[in-house]
Protein backbone atom coordinates (compact mmCIF):
# COMPACT_ATOMS: atom_id res chain seq x y z
CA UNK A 1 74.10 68.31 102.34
CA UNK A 2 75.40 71.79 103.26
CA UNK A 3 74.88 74.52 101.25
CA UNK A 4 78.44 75.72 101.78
CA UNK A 5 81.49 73.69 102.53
CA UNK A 6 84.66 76.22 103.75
CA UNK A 7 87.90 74.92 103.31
CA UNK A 8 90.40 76.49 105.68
CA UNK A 9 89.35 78.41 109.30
CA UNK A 10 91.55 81.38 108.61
CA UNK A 11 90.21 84.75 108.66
CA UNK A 12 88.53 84.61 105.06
CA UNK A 13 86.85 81.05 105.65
CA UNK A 14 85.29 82.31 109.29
CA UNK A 15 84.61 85.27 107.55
CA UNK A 16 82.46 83.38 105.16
CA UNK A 17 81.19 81.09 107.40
CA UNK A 18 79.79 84.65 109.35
CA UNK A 19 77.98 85.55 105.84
CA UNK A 20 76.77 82.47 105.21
CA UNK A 21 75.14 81.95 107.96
CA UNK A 22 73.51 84.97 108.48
CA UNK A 23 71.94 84.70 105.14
CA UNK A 24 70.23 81.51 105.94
CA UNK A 25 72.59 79.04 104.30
CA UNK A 26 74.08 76.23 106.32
CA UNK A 27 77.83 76.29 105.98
CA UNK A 28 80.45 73.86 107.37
CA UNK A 29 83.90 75.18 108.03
CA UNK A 30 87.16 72.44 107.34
CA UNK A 31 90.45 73.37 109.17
CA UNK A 32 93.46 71.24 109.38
CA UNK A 33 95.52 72.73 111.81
CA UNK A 34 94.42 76.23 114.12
CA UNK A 35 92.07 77.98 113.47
CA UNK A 36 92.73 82.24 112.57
CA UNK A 37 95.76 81.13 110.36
CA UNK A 38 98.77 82.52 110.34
CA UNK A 39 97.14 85.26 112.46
CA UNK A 40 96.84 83.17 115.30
CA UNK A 41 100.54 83.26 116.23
CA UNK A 42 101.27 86.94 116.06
CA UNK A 43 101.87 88.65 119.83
CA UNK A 44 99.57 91.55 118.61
CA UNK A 45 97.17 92.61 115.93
CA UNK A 46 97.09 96.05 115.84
CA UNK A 47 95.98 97.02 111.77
CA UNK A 48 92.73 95.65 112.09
CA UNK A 49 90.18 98.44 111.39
CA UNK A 50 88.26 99.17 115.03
CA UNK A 51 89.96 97.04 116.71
CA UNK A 52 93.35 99.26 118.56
CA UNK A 53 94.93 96.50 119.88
CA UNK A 54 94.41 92.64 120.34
CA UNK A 55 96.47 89.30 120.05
CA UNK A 56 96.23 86.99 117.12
CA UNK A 57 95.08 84.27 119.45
CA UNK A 58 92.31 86.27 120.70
CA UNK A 59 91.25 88.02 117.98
CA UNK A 60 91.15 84.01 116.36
CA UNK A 61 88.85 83.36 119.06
CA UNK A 62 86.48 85.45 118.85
CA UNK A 63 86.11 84.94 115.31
CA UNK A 64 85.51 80.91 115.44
CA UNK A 65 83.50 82.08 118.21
CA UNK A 66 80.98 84.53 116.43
CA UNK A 67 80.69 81.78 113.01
CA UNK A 68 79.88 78.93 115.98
CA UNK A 69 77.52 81.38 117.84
CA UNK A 70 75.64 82.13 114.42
CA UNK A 71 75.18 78.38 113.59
CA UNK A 72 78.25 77.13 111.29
CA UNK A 73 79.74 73.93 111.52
CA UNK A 74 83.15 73.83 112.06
CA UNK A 75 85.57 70.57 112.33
CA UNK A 76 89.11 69.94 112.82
CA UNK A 77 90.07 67.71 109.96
CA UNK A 78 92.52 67.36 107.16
CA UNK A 79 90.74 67.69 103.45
CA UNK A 80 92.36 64.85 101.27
CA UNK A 81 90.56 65.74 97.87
CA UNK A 82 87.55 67.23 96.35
CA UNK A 83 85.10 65.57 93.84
CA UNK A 84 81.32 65.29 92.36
CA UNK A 85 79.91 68.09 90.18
CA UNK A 86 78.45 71.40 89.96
CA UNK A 87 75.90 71.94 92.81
CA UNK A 88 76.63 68.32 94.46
CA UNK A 89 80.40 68.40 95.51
CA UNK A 90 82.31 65.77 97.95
CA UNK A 91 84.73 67.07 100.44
CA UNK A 92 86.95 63.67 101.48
CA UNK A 93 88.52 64.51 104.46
CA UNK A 94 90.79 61.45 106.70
CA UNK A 95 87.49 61.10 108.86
CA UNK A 96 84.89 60.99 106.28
CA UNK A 97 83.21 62.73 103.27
CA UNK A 98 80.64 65.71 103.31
CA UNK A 99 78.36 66.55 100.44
CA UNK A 100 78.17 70.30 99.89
CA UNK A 101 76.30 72.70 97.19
CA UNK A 102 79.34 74.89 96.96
CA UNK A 103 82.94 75.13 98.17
CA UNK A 104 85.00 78.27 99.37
CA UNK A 105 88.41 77.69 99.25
CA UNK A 106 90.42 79.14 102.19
CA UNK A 107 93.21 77.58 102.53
CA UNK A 108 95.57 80.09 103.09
CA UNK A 109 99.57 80.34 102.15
CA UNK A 110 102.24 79.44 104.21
CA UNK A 111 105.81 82.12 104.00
CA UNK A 112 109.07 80.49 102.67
CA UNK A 113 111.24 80.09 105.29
CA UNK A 114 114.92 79.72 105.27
CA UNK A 115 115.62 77.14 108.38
CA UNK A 116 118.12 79.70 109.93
CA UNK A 117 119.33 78.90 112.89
CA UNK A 118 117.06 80.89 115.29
CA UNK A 119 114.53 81.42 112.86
CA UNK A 120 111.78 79.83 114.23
CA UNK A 121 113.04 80.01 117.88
CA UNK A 122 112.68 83.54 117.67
CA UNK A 123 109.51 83.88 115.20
CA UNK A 124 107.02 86.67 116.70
CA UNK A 125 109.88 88.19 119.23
CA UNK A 126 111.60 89.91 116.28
CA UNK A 127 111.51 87.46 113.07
CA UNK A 128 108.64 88.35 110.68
CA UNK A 129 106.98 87.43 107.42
CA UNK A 130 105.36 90.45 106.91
CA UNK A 131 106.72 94.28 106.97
CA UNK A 132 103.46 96.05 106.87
CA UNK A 133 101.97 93.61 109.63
CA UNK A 134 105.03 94.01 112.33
CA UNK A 135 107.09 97.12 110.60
CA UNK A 136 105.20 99.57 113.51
CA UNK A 137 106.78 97.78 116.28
CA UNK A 138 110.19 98.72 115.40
CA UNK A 139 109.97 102.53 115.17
CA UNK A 140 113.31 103.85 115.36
CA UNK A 141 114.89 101.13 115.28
CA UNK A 142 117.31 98.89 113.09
CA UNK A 143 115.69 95.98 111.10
CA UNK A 144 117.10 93.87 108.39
CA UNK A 145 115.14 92.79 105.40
CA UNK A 146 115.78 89.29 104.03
CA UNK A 147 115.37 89.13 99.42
CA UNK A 148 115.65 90.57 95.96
CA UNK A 149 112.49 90.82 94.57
CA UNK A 150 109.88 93.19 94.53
CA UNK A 151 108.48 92.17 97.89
CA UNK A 152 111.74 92.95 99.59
CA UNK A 153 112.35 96.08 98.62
CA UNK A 154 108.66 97.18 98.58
CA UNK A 155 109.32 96.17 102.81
CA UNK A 156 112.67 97.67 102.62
CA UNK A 157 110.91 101.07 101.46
CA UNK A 158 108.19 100.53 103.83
CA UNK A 159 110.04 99.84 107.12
CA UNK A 160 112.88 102.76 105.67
CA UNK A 161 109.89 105.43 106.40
CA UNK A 162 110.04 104.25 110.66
CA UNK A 163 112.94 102.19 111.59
CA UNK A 164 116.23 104.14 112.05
CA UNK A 165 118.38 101.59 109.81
CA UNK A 166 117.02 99.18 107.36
CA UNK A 167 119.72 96.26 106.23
CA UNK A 168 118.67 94.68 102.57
CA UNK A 169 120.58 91.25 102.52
CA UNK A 170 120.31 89.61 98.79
CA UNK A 171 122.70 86.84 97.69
CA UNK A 172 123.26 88.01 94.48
CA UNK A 173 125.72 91.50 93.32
CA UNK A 174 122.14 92.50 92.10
CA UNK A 175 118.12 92.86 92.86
CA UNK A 176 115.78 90.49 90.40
CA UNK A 177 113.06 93.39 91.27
CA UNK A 178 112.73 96.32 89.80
CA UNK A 179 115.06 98.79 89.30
CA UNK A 180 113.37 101.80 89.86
CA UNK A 181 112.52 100.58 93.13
CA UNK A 182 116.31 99.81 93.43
CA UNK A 183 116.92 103.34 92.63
CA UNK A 184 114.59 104.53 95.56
CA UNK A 185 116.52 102.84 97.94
CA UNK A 186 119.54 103.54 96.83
CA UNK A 187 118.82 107.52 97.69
CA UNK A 188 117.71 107.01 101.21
CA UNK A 189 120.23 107.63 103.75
CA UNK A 190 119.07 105.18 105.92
CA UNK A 191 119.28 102.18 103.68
CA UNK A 192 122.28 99.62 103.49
CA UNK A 193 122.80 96.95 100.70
CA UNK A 194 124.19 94.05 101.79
CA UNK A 195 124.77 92.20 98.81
CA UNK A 196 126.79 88.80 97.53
CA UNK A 197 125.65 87.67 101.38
CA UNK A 198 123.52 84.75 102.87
CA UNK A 199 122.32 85.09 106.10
CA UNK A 200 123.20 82.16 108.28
CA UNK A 201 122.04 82.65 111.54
CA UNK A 202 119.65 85.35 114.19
CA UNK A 203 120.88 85.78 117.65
CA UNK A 204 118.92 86.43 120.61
CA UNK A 205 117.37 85.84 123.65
CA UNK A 206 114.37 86.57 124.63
CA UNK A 207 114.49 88.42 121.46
CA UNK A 208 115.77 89.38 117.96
CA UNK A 209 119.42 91.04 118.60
CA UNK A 210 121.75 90.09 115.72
CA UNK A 211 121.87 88.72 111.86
CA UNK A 212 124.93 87.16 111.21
CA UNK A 213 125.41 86.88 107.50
CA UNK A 214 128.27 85.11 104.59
CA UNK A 215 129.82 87.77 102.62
CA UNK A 216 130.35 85.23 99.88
CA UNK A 217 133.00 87.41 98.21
CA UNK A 218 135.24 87.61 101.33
CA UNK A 219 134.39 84.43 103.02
CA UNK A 220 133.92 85.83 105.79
CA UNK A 221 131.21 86.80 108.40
CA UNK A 222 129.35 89.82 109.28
CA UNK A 223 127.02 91.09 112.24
CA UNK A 224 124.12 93.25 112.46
CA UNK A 225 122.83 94.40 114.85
CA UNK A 226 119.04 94.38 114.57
CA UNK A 227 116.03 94.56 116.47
CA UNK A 228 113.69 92.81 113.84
CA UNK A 229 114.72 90.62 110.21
CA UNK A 230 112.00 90.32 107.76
CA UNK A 231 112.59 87.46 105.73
CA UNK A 232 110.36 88.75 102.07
CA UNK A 233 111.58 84.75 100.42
CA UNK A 234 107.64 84.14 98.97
CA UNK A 235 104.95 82.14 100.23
CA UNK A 236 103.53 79.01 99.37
CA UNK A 237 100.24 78.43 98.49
CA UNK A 238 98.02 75.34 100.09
CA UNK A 239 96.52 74.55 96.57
CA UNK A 240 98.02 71.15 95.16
CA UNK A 241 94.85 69.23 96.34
CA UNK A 242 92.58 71.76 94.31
CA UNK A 243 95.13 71.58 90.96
CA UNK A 244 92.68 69.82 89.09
CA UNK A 245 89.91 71.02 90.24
CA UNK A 246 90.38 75.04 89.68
CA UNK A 247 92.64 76.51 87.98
CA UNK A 248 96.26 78.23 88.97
CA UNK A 249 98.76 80.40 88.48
CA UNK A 250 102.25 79.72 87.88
CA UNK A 251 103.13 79.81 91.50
CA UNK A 252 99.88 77.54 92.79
CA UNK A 253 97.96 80.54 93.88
CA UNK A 254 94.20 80.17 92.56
CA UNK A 255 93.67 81.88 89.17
CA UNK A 256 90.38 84.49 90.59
CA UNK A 257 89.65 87.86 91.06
CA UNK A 258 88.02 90.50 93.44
CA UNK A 259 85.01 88.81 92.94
CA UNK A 260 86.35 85.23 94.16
CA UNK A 261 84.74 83.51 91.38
CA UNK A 262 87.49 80.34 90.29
CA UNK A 263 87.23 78.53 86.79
CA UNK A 264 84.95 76.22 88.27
CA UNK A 265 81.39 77.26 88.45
CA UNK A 266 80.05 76.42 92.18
CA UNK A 267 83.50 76.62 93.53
CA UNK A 268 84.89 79.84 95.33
CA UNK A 269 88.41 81.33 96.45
CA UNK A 270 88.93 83.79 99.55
CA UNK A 271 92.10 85.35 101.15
CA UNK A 272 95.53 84.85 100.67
CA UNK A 273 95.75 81.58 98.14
CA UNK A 274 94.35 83.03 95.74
CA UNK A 275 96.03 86.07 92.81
CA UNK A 276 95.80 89.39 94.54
CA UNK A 277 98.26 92.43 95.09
CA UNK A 278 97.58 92.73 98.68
CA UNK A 279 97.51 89.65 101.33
CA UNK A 280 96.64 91.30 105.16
CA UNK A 281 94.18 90.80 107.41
CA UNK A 282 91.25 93.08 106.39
CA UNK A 283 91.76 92.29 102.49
CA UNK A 284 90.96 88.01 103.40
CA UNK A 285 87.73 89.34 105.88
CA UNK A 286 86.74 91.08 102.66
CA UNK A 287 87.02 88.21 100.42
CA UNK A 288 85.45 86.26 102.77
CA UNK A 289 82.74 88.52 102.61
CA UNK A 290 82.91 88.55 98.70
CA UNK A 291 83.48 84.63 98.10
CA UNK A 292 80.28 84.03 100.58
CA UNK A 293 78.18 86.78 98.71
CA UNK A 294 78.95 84.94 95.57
CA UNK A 295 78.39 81.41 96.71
CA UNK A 296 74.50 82.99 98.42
CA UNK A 297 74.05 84.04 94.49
CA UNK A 298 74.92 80.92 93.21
CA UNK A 299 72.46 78.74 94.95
CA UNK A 300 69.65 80.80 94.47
CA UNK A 301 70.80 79.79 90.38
CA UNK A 302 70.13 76.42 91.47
């Protein structure tokens, strides 16, 4: 029996595998697809405290590498459900099951895509999921910004601050976030609404060169030209296996706070699926951190 059992061999789950290991506990880390996430795809990393500069893939790599190095477990395979009871839970997983004290679960969200043409052709060369990851690498210039809710304009904001021209795109005549951030936006010289318009395709390359978007009014087309889009649609949450095991949110994200603690005593959360303001890089290493901290304090309870 391990002592913990880490669902998902993203940043947070490695993270607690690093903790948990180095506290004595013997921890097993579960990953379905690649291990590092979503990080694992991105050309370069470069908001990562102390580190300048460094690919997803790599930086990925070294952190599988430093959980393995200290002594966790970790195994490709697909987890199917989760059963038992406090302090002697079953992992089922398509090759077997594994008997664990505690869970962490890591398993990370996934962003809403759109299925543009191009979209995924051109994802990491110019098409991005998240402004405050990739908004540096298109100082000066023109980016277009994908949404109408909050997130959308919070990235429209953000990217309006470096990029010379930031396009908002929103199918709707208005935003469904709120209007004072609106009314930011609407007094910066270098924001453009672009509204009652879909985007239907992004041109390019090598790279990101042109949105083409429906005016739905007109019925016609229009082209920016663009070095980045940033489509701000949601994500989805990897937590429909765990629905009746912990408890969620409206939206499937796992009902816990900064102290990773779900409605299920024994049972942890860590990184992006769960509730939390801020999803980047250094905030899933800290809950990964946090959620391991908590599970060490749990055992010695049992």
């Amino acid at each position: 029996m391990y002592d913990i059992g880490i669902i998902g061999g993203g940043t947070a789950g490695l993270t607690a595998a690093i903790y948990g290991q180095r506290a004595g506990k013997q921890t097993i880390v579960l990953e379905g697809k690649i291990y590092g996430g979503q990080i694992a795809s991105s050309p370069r990393v470069e908001n990562y405290p102390g580190v300048a500069s460094i690919s997803g893939s790599d930086f990925s790599t070294n952190l599988l590498q430093q959980a393995q190095a200290l002594g966790a477990e970790t195994r490709q395979d697909r987890v199917t459900e989760v059963s038992g009871e406090e302090g002697a839970w079953v992992i089922h997983t398509g090759s077997g099951e594994i008997a664990c004290k505690s869970i962490i679960i890591a398993t990370g969200v996934v962003p809403r895509k759109l299925g543009l043409e191009g979209e995924s052709r051109l994802e990491g060369m110019g098409v991005s999921y998240c402004a405050t990851c990739d908004g540096a690498f298109f100082r000066n210039m023109p980016v277009a910004v994908i949404g109408g809710g909050n997130t959308a304009l919070e990235d429209a904001e953000f990217l309006s601050n470096t990029s010379s021209q930031v396009y908002l795109i929103h199918r709707r005549d208005e935003f469904r976030g709120e209007e004072a951030l609106v009314n930011v936006l609407r007094n910066k010289e270098n924001v453009e609404f672009v509204l009652s318009a879909t985007p239907k395709a992004i041109n390019g390359m090598e790279y990101v060169e042109e949105l083409v978007v429906n005016e739905l009014k007109t019925g016609g087309e229009r082209s920016l030209e663009v070095a980045a889009v940033f489509i701000a649609v949601g994500h989805i949450p990897m937590n429909q296996t765990y629905a009746s095991l912990v408890e969620l949110d409206e939206y499937g994200f796992i009902n816990a706070n900064e102290t990773c603690h779900t409605s299920q005593a024994g049972i942890f959360t860590a990184g992006d699926c769960r509730t939390k303001e801020v999803r980047q890089l250094t905030t899933a290493a800290a809950d990964g951190a946090v959620a391991a901290l908590a599970a060490i304090k749990y055992l010695a309870l049992l």
